[in-house]
Protein backbone atom coordinates (compact mmCIF):
# COMPACT_ATOMS: atom_id res chain seq x y z
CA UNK A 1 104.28 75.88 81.06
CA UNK A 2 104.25 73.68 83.92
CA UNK A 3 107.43 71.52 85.47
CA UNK A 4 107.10 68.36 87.41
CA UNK A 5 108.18 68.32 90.73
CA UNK A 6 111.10 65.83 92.32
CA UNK A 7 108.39 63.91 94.00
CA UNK A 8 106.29 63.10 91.28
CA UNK A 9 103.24 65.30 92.39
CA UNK A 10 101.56 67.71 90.00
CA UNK A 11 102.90 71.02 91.00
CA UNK A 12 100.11 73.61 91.65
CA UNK A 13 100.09 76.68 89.13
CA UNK A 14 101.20 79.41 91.41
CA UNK A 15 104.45 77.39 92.12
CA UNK A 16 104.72 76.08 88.32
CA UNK A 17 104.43 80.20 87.00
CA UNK A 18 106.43 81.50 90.09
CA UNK A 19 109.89 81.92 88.16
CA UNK A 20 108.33 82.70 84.78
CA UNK A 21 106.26 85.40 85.98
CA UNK A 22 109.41 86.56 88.77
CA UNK A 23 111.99 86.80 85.70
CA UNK A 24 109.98 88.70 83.04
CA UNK A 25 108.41 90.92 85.81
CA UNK A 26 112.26 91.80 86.85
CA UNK A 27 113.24 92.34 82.89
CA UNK A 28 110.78 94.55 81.77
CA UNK A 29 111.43 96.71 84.82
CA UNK A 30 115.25 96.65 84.64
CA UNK A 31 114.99 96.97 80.57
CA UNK A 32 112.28 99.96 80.88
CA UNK A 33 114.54 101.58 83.93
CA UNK A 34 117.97 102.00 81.88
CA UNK A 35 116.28 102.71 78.69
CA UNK A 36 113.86 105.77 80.21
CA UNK A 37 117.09 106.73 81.78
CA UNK A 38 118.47 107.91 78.72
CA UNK A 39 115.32 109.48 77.21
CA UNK A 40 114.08 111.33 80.67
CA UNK A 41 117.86 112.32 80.94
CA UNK A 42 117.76 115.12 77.89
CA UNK A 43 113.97 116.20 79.33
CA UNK A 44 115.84 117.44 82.87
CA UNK A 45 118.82 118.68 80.94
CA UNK A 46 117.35 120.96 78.60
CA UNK A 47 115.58 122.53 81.32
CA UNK A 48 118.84 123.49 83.49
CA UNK A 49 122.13 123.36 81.11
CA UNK A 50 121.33 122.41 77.09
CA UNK A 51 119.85 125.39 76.29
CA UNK A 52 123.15 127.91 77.01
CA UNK A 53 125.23 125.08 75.34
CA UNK A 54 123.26 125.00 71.92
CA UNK A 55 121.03 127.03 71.56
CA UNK A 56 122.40 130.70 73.11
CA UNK A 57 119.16 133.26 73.31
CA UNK A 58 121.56 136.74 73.45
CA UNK A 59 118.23 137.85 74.63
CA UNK A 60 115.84 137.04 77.12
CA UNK A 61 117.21 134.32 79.68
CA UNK A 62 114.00 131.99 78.88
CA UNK A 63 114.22 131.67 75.04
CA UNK A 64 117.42 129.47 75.10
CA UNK A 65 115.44 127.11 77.74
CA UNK A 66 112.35 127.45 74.84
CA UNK A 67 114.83 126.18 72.31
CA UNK A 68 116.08 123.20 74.49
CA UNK A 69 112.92 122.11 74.84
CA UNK A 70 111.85 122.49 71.70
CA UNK A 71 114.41 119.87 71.05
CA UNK A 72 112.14 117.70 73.71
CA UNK A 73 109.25 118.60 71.82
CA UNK A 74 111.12 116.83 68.35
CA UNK A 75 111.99 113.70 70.45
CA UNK A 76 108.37 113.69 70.91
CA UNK A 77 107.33 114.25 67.52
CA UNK A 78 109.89 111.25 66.59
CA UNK A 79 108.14 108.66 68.72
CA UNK A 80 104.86 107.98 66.98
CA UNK A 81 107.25 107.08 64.31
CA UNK A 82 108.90 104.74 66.33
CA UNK A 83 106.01 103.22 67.50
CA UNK A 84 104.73 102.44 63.71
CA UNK A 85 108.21 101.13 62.88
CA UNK A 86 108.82 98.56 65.64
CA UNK A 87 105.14 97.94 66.12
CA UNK A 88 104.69 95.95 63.43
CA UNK A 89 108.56 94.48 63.83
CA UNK A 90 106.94 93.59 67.21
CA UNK A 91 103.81 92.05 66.07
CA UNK A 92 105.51 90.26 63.19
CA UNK A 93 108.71 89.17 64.25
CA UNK A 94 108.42 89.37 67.82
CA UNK A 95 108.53 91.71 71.38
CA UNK A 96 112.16 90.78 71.60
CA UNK A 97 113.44 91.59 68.55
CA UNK A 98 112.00 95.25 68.61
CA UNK A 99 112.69 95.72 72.43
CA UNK A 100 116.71 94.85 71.32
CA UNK A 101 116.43 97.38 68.07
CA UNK A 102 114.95 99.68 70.73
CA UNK A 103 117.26 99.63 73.40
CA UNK A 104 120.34 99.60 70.43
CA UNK A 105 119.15 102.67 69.04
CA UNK A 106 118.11 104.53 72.11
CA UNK A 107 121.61 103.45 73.93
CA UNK A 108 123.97 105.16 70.92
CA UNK A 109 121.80 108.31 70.73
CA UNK A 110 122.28 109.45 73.95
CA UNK A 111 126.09 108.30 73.94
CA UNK A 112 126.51 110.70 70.96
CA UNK A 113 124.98 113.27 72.64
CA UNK A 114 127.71 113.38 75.01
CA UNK A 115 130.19 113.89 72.96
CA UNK A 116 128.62 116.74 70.31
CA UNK A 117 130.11 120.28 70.77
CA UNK A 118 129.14 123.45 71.94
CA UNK A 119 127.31 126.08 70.00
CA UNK A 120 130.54 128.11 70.58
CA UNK A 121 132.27 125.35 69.35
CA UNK A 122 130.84 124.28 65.45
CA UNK A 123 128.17 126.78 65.53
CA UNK A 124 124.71 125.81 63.53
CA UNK A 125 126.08 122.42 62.95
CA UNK A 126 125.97 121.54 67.00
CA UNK A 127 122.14 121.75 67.51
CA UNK A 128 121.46 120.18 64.27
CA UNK A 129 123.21 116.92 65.54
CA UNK A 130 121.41 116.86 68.56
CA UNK A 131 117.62 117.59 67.10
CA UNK A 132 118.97 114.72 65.22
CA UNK A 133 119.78 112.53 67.78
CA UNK A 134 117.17 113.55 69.70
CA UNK A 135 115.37 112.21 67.30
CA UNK A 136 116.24 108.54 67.12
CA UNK A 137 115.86 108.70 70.82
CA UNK A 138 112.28 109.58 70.37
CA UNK A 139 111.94 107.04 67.71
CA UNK A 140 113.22 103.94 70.42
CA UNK A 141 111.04 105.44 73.22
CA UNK A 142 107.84 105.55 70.73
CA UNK A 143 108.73 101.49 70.70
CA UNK A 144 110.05 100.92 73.75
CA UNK A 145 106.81 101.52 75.95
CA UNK A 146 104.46 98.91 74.02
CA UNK A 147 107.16 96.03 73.75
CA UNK A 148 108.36 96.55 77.61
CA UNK A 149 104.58 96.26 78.78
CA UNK A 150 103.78 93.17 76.77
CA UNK A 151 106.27 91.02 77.80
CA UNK A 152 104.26 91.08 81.08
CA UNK A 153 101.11 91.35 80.11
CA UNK A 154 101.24 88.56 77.80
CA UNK A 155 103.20 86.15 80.16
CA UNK A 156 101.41 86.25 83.69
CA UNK A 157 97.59 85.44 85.04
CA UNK A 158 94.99 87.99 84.19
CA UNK A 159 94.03 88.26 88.19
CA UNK A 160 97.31 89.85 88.77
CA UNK A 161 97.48 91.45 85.17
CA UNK A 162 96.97 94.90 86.61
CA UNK A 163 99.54 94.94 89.84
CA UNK A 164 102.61 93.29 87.77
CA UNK A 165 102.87 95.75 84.45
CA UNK A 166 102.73 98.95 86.57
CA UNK A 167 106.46 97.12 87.59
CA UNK A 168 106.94 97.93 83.96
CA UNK A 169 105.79 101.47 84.31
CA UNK A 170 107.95 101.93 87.60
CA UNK A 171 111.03 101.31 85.84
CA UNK A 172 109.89 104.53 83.63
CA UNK A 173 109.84 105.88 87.10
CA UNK A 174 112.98 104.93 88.20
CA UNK A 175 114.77 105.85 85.29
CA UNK A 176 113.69 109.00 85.70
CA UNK A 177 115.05 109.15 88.78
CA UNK A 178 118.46 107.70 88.20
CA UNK A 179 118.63 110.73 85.40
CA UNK A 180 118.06 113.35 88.24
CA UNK A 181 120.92 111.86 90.58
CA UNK A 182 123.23 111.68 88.07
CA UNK A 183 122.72 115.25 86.58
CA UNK A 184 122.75 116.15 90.03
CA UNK A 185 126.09 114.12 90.83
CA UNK A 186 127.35 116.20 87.71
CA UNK A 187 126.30 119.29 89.30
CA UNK A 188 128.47 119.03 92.13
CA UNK A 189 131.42 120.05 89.85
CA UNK A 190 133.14 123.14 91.23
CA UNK A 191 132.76 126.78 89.30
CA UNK A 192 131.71 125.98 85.77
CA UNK A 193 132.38 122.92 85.24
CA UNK A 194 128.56 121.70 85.17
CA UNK A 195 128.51 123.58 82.56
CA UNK A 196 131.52 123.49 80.15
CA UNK A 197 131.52 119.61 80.70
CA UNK A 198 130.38 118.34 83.67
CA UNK A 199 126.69 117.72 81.67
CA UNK A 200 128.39 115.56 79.60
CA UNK A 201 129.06 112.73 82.10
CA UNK A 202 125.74 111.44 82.54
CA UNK A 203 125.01 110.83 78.70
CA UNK A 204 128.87 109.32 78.41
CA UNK A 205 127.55 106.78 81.31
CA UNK A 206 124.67 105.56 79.01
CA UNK A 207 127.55 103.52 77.63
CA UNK A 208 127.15 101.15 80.99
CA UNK A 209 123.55 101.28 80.84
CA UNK A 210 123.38 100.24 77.53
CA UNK A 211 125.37 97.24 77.93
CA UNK A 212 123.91 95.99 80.66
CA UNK A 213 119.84 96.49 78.87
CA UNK A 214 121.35 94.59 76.21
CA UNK A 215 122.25 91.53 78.31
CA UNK A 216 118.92 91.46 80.17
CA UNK A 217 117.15 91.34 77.06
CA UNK A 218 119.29 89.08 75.05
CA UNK A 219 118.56 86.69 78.00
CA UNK A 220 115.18 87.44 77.43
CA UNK A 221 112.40 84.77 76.01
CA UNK A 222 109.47 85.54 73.88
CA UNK A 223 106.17 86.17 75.05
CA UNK A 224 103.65 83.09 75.51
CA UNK A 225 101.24 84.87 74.07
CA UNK A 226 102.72 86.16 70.80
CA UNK A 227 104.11 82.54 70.43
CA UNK A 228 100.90 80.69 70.08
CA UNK A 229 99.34 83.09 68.12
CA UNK A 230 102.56 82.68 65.74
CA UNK A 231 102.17 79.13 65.40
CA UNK A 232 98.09 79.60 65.00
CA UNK A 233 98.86 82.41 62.06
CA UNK A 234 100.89 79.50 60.45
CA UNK A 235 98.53 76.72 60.42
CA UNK A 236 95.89 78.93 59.61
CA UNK A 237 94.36 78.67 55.93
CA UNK A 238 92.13 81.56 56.45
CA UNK A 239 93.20 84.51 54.58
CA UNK A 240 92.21 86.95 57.09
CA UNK A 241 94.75 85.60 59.62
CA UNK A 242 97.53 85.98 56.83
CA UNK A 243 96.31 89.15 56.43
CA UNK A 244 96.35 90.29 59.48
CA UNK A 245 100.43 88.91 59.74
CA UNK A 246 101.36 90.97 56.99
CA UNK A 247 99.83 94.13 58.46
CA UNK A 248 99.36 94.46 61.95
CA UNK A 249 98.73 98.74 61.68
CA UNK A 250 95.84 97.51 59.05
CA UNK A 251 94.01 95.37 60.97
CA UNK A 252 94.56 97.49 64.11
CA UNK A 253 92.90 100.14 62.16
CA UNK A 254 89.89 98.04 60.89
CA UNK A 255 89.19 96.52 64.10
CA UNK A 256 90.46 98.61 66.72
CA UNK A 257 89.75 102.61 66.29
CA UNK A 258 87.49 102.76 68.81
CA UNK A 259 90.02 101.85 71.45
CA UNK A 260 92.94 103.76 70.12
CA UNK A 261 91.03 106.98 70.07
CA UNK A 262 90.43 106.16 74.16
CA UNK A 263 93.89 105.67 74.34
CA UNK A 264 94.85 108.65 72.74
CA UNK A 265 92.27 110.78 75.10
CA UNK A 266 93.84 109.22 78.69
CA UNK A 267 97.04 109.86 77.37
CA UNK A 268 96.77 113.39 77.25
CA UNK A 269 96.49 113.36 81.06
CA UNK A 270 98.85 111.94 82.23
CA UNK A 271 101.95 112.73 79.29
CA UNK A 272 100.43 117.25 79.98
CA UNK A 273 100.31 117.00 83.41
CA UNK A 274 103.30 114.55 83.79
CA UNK A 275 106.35 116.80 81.55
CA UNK A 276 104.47 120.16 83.68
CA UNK A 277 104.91 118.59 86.50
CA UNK A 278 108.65 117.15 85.95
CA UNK A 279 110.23 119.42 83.25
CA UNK A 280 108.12 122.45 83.06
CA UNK A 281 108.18 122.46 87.00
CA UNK A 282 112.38 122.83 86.90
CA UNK A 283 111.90 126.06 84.39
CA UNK A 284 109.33 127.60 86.83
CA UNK A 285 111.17 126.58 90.29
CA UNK A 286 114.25 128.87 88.67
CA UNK A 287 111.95 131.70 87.57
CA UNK A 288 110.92 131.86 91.29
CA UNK A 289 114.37 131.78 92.38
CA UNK A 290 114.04 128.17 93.48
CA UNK A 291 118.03 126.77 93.52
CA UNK A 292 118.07 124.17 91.16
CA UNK A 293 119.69 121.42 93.87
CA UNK A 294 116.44 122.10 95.89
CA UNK A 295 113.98 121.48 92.20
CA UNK A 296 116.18 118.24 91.56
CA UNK A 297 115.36 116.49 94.85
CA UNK A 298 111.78 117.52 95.12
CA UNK A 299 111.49 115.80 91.50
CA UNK A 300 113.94 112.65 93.00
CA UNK A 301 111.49 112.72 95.75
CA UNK A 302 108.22 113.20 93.83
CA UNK A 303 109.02 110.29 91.31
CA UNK A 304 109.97 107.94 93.93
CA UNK A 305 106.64 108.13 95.54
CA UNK A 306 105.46 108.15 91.90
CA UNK A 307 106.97 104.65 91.83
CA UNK A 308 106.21 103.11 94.28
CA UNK A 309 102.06 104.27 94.22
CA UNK A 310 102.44 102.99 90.66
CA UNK A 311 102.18 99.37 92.12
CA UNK A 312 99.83 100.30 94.82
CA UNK A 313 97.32 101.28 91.96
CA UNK A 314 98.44 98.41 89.78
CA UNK A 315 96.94 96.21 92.77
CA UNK A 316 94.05 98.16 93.71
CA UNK A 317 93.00 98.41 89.52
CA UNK A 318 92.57 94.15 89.85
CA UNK A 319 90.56 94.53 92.85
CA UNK A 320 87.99 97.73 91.60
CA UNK A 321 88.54 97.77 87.88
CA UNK A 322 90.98 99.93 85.49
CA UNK A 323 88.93 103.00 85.16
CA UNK A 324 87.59 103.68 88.63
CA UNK A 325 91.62 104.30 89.68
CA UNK A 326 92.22 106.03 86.52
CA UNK A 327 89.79 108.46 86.77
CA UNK A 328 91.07 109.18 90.44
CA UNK A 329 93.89 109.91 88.96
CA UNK A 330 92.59 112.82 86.26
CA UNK A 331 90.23 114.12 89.27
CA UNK A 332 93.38 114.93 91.36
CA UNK A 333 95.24 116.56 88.80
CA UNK A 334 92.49 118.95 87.99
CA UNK A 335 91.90 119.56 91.78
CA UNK A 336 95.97 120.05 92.28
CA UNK A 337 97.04 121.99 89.20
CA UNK A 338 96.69 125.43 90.86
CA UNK A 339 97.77 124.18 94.64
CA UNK A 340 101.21 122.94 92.66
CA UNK A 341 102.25 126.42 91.63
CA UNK A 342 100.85 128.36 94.67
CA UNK A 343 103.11 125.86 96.61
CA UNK A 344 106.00 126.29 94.68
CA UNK A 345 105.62 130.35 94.73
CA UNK A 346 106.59 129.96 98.54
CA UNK A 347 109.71 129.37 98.06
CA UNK A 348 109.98 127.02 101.14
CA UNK A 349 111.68 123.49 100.53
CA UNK A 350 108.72 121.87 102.03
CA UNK A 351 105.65 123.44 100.29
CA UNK A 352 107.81 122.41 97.08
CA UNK A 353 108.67 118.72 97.70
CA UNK A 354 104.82 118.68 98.95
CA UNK A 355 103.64 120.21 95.64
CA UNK A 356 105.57 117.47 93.83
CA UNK A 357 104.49 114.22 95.65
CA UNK A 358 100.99 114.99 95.96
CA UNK A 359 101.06 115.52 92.21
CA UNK A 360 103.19 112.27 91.55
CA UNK A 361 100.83 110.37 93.49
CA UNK A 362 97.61 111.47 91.38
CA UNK A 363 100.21 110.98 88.06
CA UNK A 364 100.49 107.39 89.16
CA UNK A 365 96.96 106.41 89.50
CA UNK A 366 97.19 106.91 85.72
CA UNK A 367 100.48 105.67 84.80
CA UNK A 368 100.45 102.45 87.16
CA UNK A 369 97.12 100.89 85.16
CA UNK A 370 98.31 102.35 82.04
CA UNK A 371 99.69 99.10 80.98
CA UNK A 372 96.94 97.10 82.05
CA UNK A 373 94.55 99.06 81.05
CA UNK A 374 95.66 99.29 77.46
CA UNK A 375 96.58 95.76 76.63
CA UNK A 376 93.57 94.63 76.95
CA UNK A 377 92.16 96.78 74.73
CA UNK A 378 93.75 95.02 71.31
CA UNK A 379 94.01 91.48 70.26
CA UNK A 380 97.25 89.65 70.40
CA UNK A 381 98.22 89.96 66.72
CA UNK A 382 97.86 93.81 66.57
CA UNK A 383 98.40 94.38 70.38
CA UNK A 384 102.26 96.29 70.02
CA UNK A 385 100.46 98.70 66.93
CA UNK A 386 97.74 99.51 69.07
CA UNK A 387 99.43 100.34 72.02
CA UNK A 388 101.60 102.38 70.29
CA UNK A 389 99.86 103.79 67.82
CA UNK A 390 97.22 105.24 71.20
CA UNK A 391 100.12 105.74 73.50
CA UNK A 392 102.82 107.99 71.14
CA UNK A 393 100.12 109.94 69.08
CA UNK A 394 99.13 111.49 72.28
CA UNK A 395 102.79 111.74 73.67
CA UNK A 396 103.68 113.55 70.95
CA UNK A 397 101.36 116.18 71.28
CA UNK A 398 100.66 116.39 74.60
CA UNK A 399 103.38 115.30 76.45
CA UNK A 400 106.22 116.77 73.74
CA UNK A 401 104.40 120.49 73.72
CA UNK A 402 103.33 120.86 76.80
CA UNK A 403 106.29 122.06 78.45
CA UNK A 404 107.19 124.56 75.07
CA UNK A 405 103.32 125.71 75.55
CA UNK A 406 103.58 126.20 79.60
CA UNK A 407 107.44 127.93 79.16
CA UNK A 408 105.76 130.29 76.88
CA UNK A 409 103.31 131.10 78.47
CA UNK A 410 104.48 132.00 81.10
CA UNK A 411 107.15 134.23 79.27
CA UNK A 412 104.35 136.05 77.87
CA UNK A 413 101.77 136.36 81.11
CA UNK A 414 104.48 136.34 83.76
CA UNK A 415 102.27 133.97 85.63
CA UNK A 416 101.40 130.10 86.43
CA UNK A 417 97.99 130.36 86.10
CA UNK A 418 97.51 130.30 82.69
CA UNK A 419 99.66 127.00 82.35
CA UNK A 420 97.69 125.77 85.67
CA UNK A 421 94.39 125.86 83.27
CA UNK A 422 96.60 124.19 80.15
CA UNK A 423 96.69 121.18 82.62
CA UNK A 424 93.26 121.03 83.76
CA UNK A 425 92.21 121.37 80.02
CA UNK A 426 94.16 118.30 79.24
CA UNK A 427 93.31 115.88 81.97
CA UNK A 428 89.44 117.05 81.16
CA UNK A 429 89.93 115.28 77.51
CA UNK A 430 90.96 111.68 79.46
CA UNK A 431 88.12 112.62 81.84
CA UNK A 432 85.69 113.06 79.52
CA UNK A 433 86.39 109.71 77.64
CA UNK A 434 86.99 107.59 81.39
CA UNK A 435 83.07 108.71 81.74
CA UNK A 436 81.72 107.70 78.13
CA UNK A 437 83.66 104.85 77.24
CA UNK A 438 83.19 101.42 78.56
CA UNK A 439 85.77 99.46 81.07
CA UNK A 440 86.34 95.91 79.96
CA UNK A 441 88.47 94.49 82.97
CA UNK A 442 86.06 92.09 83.82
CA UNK A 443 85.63 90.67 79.95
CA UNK A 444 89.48 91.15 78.74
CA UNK A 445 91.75 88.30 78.19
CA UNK A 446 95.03 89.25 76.99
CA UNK A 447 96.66 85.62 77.28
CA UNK A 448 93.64 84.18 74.77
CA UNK A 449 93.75 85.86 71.40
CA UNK A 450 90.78 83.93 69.45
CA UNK A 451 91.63 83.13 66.10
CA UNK A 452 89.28 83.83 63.05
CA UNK A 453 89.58 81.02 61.83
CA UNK A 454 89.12 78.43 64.59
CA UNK A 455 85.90 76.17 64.93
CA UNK A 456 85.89 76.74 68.89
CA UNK A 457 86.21 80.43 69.11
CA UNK A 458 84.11 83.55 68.05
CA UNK A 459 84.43 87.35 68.61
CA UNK A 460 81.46 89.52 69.25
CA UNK A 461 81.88 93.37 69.23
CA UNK A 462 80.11 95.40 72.54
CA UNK A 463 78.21 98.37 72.23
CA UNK A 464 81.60 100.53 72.47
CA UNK A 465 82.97 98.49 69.76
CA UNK A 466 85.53 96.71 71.86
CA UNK A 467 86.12 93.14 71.16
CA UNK A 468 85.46 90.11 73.73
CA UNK A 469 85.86 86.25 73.27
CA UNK A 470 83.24 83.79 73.25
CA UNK A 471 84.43 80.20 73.96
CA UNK A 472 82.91 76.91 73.95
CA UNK A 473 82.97 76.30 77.66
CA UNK A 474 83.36 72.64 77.06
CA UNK A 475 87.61 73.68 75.78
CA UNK A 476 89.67 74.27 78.70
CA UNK A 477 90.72 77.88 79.26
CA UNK A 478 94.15 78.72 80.26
């Protein structure tokens, strides 16, 4: 979309796609930030407070923390789920409309969770209500991911495709964050009050948050992308395009598995070593007799750099390609797994907050082309299944168990080394498919979706079974 300027002169297209571009970039970031807020916010609890509140171990003092995140690992197990469900709401009825049922549904849950009782208080019932709710959070993060990166992928120039969605990934990042200050801020209660109630507080504030998601994405517009392709599906008499409407997880099956078994594999990088490194991390720290205001900043600290190298490897994917920066990224987690722990067995504030950025920073070469990387492995049509279908399978697994696994483990050895070689096992499965399967940055086109049925356009499959676009070069390209 272009706009004419006030004197009459064409306006060039970096002016014309400045505010476009500037306002979904700033959505998806502010959207993705309050909504990972909530879900990141039971992942730091449950390793410092929810486990003496619902699920009491009258035993050893790591089995309650086991339980707690247990409770993770369901939220986890919930978000494939989720990412079925408002995958194919988003590639039939639109991003928006799952991004709002995502944000809805993600907003209550944690609310709720604020105000369930103690163990002490209703007994069985209590943790019940939370696996529950934990739950429907895991379903709205399982759809929240796909639909926040496509609403930037889809809407901005394919040069610049990799350095604007890590924004969307950032916001993850800064959620994340904002959940450690304000558990910390909730800390600062005197005696037991953290505790008895003080936990409580920042769930109750997801109130706020939710409110003010809602807004930004009300305001919202649909993608370009997913627009033309809607009025392209409707005009189209071939039956394979109607086809493909009725059932995007079909067609993303038939067309697609290739790529969504490479998504799964680089997933289970960055999800392992990304929940050892932030939740698991907080369970060790106190095992070592690291205070828990001292585990809290290192991870504030650690995910801030985490942020902002997001965008620095966003950039530097459009320059050298997607996997070159990814595989950086699984390289320095295998080289760092052990380091991390050593570090953190000192003891010293330093070697900890060291252990955590250089760790963030290798996490972010992943997470910061994620987005990218992924979107341009689908077509338009079945773009929000794929993504999701690849991203949660692998979250669910890898990033939901991993911290269970590495807790007990290390109840049973005594020792990090064991969950040290858990995360150099699972960045080896994202290595091992960065090295065999094929990059397509140069090829992908996320903003042209070819249509089967249109006289100009074909689709050829490569030799990794990824699909490119062949255009008559005398059409004009946008």
């Amino acid at each position: 979309m272009t706009r004419q300027s006030t004197n009459g002169d064409a306006p060039s297209p970096a002016a014309s796609d400045a505010v476009p571009v500037r306002r979904v970039v700033t959505a998806s970031l502010a959207g993705n930030m309050l909504e990972w807020y909530d879900f990141f916010l039971y992942t730091t609890a449950a390793a410092m407070v929810l486990g003496s509140v619902f699920f009491p171990s009258g035993g050893h003092p790591l089995l309650g923390t086991i339980a707690a995140l247990a409770g993770h690992a369901v939220g986890f197990a919930a978000r494939p789920i989720g990412g079925l469900v408002f995958g194919h709401i988003g590639d039939r009825r639109g991003r928006k409309t799952a991004l709002l049922a995502t944000i809805s549904l993600m907003g209550g849950a944690t609310f709720c969770m604020g105000l369930l009782p103690s163990y002490s208080t209703a007994g069985i019932v209590s943790p019940l209500l939370l696996v529950v709710l934990r739950i429907l959070q895991g379903a709205a993060a399982g759809g929240e991911w796909g639909g926040g990166v496509l609403i930037i992928t889809e809407n901005v120039p394919p040069n610049r495709r990799g350095f604007l969605a890590s924004f969307s990934s950032c916001g993850m990042g800064i959620g994340f964050v904002l959940s450690s200050l304000a558990l910390w801020l909730a800390q600062q209660a005197s005696g037991d009050a953290f505790a008895a109630w003080g936990w409580r507080l920042p769930f109750l504030a997801s109130a706020v948050i939710f409110a003010v998601g809602l807004y930004i994405r009300r305001n919202l517009g649909e993608t370009e992308s997913f627009e033309e392709t809607t009025v392209t599906g409707a005009e189209a008499a071939d039956k394979a395009v109607a086809s493909e409407a009725r059932s995007p997880l079909r067609e993303v099956l038939r067309r697609h598995p290739r790529q969504i078994l490479f998504a799964m594999a680089l997933r289970f990088a960055d999800s392992g070593a990304s929940y050892i490194f932030m939740s698991f991390s907080l369970v060790y720290g106190a095992y070592v007799g690291i205070s828990s205001t001292v585990l809290l900043w290192a991870g504030i600290v650690g995910m801030t750099v985490d942020s902002v190298m997001m965008v620095v490897f966003g950039r530097l994917s459009d320059r050298v390609g997607r996997r070159p920066v990814y595989l950086g990224g699984t390289i320095g987690i295998i080289v760092w797994a052990v380091p991390f722990f050593l570090l953190m067995d000192t003891g010293e504030t330093a070697a900890v907050w060291l252990a955590f950025v250089v760790g963030h920073i290798a996490i972010a070469a992943m997470i910061g082309v994620q987005p990218s990387y992924f979107a341009e492995l689908f077509s338009t049509r079945t773009r929000y299944s794929g993504m999701a279908i690849g991203h949660e399978l692998s979250s669910a697994v890898a990033g939901g168990l991993s911290p269970v696994a590495a807790t007990a483990l290390l109840a049973a050895t005594g020792h990090f080394l064991p969950v040290a070689l858990l995360t150099i096992a699972m960045t080896l499965v994202a290595t091992v498919a960065l090295v065999f399967f094929a990059d397509r940055t140069a090829t992908a086109d996320v903003a042209q979706d070819p249509s089967p049925s249109a006289s100009d356009t074909s689709t050829e499959t490569d030799t990794h079974g990824e699909i490119t676009a062949k255009r008559d070069t005398s059409a004009p390209v946008a």
